[in-house]
N, C-alpha and C. Protein backbone atom coordinates (compact mmCIF):
# COMPACT_ATOMS: atom_id res chain seq x y z
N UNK A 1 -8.86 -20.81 -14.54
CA UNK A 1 -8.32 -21.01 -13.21
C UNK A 1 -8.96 -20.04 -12.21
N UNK A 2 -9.16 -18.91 -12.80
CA UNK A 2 -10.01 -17.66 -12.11
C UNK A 2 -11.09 -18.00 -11.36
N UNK A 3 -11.82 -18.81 -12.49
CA UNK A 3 -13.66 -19.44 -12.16
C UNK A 3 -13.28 -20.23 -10.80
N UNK A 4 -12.64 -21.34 -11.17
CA UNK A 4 -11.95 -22.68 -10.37
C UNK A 4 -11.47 -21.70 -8.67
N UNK A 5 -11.18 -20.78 -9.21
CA UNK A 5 -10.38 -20.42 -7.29
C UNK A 5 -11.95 -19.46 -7.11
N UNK A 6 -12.98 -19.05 -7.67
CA UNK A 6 -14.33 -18.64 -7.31
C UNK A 6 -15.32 -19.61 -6.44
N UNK A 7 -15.36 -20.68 -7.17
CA UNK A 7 -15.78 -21.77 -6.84
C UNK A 7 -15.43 -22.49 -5.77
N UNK A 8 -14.02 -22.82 -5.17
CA UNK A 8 -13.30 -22.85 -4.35
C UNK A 8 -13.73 -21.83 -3.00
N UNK A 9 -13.53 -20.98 -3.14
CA UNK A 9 -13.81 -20.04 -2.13
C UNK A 9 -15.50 -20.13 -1.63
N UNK A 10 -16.07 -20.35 -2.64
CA UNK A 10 -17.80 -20.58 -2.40
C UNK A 10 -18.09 -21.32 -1.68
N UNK A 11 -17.37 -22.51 -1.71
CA UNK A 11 -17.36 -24.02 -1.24
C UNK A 11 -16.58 -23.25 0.06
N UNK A 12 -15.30 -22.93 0.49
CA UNK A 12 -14.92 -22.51 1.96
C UNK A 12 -16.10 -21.77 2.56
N UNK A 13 -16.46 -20.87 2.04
CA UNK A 13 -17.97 -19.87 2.37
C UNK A 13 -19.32 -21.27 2.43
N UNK A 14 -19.34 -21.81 2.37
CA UNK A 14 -20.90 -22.47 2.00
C UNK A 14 -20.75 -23.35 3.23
N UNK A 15 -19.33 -24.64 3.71
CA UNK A 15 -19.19 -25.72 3.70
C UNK A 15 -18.54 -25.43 4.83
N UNK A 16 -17.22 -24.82 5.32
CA UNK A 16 -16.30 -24.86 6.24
C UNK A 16 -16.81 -23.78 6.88
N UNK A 17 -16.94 -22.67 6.57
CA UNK A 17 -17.20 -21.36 7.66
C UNK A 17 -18.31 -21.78 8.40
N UNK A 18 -19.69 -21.85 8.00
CA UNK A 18 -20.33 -22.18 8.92
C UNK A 18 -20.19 -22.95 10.06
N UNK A 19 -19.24 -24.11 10.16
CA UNK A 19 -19.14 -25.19 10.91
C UNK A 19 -17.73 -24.83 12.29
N UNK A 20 -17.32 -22.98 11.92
CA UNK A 20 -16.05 -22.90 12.85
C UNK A 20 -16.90 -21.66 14.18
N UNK A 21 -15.81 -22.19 14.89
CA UNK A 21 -16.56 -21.38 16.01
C UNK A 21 -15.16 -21.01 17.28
N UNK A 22 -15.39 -20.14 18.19
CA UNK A 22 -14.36 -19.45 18.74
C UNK A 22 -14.61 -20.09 20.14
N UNK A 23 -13.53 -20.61 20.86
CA UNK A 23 -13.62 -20.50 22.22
C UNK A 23 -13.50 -19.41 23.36
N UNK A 24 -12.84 -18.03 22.26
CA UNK A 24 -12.40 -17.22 23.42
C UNK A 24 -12.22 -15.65 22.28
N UNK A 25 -12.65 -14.48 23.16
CA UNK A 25 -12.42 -13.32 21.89
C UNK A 25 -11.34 -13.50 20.92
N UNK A 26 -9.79 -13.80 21.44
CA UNK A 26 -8.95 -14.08 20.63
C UNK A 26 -8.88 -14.41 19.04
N UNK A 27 -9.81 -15.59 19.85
CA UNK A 27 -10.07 -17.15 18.45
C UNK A 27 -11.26 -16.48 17.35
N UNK A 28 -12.27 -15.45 18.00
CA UNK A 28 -12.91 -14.77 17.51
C UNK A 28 -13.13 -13.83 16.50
N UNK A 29 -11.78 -12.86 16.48
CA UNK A 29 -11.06 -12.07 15.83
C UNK A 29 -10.07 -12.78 14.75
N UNK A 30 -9.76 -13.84 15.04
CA UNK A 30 -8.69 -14.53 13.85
C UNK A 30 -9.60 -14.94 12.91
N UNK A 31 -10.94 -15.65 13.31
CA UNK A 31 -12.12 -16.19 12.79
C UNK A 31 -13.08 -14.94 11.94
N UNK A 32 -12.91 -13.86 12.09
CA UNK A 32 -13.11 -12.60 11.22
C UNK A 32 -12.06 -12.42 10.54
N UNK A 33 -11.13 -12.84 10.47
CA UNK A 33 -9.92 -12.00 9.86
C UNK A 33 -9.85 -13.20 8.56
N UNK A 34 -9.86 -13.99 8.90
CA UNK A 34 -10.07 -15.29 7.92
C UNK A 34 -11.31 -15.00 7.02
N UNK A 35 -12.50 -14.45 7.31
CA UNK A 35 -13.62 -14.31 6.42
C UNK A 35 -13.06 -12.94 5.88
N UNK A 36 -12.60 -12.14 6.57
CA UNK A 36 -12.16 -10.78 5.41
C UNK A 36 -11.37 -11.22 4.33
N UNK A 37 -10.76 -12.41 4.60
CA UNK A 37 -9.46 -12.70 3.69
C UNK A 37 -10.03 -13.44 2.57
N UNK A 38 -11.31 -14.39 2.65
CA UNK A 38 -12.29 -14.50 2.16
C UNK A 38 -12.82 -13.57 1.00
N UNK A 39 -13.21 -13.08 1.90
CA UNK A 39 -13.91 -11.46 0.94
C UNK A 39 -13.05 -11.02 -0.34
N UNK A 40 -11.77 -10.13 -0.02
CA UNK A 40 -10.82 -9.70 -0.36
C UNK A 40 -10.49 -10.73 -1.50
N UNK A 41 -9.85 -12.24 -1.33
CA UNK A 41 -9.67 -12.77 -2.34
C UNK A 41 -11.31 -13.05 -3.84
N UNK A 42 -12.28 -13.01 -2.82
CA UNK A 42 -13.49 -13.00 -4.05
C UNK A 42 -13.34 -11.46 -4.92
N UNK A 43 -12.98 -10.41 -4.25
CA UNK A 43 -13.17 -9.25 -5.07
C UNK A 43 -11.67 -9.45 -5.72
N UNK A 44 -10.70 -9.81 -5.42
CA UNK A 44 -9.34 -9.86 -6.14
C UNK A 44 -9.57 -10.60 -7.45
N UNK A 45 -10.61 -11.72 -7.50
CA UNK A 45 -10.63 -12.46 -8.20
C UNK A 45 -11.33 -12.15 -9.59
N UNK A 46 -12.61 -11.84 -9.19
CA UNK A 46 -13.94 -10.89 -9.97
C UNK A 46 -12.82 -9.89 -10.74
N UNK A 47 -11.74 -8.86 -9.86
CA UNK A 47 -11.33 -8.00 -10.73
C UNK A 47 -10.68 -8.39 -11.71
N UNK A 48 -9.88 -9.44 -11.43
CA UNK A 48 -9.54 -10.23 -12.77
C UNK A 48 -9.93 -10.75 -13.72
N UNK A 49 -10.67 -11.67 -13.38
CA UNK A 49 -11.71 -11.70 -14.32
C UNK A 49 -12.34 -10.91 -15.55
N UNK A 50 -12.86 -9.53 -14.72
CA UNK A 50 -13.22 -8.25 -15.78
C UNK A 50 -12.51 -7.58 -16.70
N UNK A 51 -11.08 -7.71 -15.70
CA UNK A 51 -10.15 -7.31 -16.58
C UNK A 51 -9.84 -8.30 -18.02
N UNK A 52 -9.65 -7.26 -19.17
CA UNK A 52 -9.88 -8.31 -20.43
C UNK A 52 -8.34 -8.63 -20.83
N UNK A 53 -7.60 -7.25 -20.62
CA UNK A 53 -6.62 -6.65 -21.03
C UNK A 53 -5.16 -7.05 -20.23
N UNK A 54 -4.13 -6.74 -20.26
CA UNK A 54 -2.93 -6.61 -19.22
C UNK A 54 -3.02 -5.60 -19.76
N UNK A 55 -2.36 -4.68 -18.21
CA UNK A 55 -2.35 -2.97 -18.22
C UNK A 55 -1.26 -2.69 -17.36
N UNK A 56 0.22 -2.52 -18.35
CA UNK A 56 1.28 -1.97 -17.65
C UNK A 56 1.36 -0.54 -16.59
N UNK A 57 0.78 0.26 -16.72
CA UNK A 57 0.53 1.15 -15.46
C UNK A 57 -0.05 0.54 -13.94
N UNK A 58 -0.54 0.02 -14.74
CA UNK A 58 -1.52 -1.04 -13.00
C UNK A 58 -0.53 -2.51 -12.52
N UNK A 59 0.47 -2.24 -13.34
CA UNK A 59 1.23 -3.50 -13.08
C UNK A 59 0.46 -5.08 -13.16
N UNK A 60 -0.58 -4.99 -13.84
CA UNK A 60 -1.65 -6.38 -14.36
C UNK A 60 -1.18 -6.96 -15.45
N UNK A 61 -0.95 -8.48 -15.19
CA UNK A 61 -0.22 -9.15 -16.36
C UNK A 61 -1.38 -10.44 -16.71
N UNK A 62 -2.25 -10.24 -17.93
CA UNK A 62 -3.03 -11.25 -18.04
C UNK A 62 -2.36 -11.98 -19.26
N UNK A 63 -1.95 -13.39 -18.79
CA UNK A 63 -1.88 -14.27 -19.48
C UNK A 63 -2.15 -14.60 -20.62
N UNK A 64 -3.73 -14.88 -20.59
CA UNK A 64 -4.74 -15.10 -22.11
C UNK A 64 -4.44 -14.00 -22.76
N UNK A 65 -4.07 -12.87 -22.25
CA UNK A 65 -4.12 -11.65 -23.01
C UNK A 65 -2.94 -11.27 -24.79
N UNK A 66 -3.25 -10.91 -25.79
CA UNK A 66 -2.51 -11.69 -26.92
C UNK A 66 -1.70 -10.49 -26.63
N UNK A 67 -1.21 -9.92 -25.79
CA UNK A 67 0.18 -9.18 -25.62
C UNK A 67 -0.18 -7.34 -26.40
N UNK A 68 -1.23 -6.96 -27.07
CA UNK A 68 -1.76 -5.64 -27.61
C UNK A 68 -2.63 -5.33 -26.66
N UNK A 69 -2.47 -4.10 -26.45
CA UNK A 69 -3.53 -3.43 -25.33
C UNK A 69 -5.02 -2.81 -26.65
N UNK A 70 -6.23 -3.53 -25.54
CA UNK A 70 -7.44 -2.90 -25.74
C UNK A 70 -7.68 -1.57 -25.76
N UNK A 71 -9.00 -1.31 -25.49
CA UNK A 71 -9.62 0.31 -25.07
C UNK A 71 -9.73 0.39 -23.59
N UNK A 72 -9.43 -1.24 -22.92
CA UNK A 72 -9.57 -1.26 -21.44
C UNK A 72 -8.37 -1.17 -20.94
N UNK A 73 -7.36 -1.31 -21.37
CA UNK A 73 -5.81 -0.94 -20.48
C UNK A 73 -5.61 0.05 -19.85
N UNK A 74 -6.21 1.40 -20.35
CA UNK A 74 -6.00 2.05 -19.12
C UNK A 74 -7.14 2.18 -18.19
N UNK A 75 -8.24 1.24 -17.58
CA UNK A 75 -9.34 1.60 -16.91
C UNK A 75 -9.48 0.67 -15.27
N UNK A 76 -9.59 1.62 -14.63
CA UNK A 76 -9.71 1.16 -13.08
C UNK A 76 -10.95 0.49 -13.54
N UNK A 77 -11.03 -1.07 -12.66
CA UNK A 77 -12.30 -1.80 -12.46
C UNK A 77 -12.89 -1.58 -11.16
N UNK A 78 -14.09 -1.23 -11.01
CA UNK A 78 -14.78 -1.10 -10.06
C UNK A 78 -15.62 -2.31 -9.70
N UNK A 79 -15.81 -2.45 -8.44
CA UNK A 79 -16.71 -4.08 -8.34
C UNK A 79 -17.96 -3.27 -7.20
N UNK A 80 -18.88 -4.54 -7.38
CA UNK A 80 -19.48 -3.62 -5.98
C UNK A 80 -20.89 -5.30 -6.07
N UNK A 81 -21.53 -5.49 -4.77
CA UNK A 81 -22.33 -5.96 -4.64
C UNK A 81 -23.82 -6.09 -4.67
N UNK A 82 -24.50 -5.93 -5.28
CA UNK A 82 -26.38 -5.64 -5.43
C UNK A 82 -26.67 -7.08 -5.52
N UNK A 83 -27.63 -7.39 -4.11
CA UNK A 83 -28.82 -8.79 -4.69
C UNK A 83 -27.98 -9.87 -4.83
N UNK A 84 -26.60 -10.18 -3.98
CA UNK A 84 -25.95 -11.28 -4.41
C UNK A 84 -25.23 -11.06 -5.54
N UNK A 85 -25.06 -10.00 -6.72
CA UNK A 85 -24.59 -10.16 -7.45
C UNK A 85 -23.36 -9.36 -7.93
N UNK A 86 -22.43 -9.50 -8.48
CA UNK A 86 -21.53 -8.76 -8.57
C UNK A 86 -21.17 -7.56 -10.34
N UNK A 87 -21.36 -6.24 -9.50
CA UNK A 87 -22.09 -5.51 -10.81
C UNK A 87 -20.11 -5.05 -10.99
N UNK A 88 -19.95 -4.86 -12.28
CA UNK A 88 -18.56 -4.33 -12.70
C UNK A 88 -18.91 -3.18 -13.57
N UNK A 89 -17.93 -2.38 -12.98
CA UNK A 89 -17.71 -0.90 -13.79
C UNK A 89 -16.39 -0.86 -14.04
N UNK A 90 -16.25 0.42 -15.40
CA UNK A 90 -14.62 0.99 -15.53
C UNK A 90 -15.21 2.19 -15.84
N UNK A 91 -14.03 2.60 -14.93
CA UNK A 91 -13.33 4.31 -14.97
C UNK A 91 -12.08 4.61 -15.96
N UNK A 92 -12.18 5.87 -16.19
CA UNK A 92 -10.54 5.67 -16.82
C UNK A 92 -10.01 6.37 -15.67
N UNK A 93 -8.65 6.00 -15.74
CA UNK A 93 -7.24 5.85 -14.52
C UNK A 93 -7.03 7.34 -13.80
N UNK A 94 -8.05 8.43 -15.13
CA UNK A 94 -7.54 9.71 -14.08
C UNK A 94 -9.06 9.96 -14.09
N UNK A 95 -10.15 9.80 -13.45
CA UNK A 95 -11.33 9.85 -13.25
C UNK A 95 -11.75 11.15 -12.70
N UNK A 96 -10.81 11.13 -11.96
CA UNK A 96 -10.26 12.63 -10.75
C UNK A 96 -10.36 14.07 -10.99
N UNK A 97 -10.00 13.62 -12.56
CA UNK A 97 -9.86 15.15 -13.00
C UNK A 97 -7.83 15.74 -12.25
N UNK A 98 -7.59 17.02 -12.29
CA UNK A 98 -6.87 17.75 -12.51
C UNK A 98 -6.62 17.49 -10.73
N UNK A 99 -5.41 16.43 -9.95
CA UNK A 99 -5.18 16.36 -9.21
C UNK A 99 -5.19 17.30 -7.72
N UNK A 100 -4.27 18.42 -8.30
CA UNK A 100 -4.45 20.19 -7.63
C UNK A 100 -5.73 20.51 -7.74
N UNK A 101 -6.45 20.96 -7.86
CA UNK A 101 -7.28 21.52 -8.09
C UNK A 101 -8.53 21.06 -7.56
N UNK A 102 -8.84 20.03 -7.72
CA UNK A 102 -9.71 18.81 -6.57
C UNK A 102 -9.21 18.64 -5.13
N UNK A 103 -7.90 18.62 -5.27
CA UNK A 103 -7.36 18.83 -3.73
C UNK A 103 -8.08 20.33 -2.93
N UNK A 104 -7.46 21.28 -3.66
CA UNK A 104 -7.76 22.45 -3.07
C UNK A 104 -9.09 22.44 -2.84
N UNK A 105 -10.31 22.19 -4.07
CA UNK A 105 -11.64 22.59 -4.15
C UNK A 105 -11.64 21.96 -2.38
N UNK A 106 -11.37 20.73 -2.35
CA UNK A 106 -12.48 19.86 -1.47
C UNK A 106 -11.63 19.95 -0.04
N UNK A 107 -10.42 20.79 -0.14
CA UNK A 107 -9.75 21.02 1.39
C UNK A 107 -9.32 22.69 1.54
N UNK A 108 -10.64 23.25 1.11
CA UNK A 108 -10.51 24.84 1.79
C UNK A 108 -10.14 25.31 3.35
N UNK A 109 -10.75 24.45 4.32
CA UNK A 109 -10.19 24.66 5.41
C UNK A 109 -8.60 24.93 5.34
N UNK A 110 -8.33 23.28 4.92
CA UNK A 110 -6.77 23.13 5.56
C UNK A 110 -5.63 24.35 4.79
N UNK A 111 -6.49 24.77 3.18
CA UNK A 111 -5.55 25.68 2.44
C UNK A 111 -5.64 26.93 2.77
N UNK A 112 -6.38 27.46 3.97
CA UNK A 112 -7.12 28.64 4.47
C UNK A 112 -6.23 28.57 5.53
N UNK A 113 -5.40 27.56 6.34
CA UNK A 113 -5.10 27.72 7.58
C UNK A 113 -3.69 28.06 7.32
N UNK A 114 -2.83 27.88 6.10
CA UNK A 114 -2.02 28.16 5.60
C UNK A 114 -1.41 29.40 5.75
């Protein structure tokens, strides 16, 4: 169903967008806001996709999934675009490192003004 709403959206992108057009800034801005929404649902989609797993921390419930968590349940999916194509990465969920401590490193000013 994933592929099917990809495909779908390709076809709105390929077939309908080109053919809309704005009479007035207004109509202009709704007509961007519609292609972000675009966007947004292709990367919503892709992330699903990658995802193999359902991962109760992320609140992700995959269906196909036989109900046992993988090595991927706990991993943020990363998406990103090169050449038309859509490259996927995973992180694990605390990538960050030691929350405090990254805060402070990277906001000396603001802990200095203290």
């Amino acid at each position: 169903m994933l592929k099917i709403g990809l495909e779908q959206l390709s076809e709105y992108e390929d077939k309908i967008v080109p053919e809309t057009f704005a009479y007035n800034p207004h109509e202009l801005v709704r007509l961007l806001e519609v292609s972000d929404i675009l966007t947004v649902s292709r990367i919503i989609l892709n992330a699903c996709i990658a995802r193999k797993s359902s991962s109760k921390p992320l609140r992700f419930e995959k269906q196909s999934s036989s109900g046992q968590e993988n090595e991927d349940h706990d991993k943020l999916i990363t998406l990103k675009q090169i050449n038309n194509m859509v490259v996927i990465n995973k992180l694990p969920v605390d990538f960050f490192g030691d929350l405090e401590e990254n805060y402070e490193k990277h906001n000396e000013d603001y802990i200095n003004r203290r």
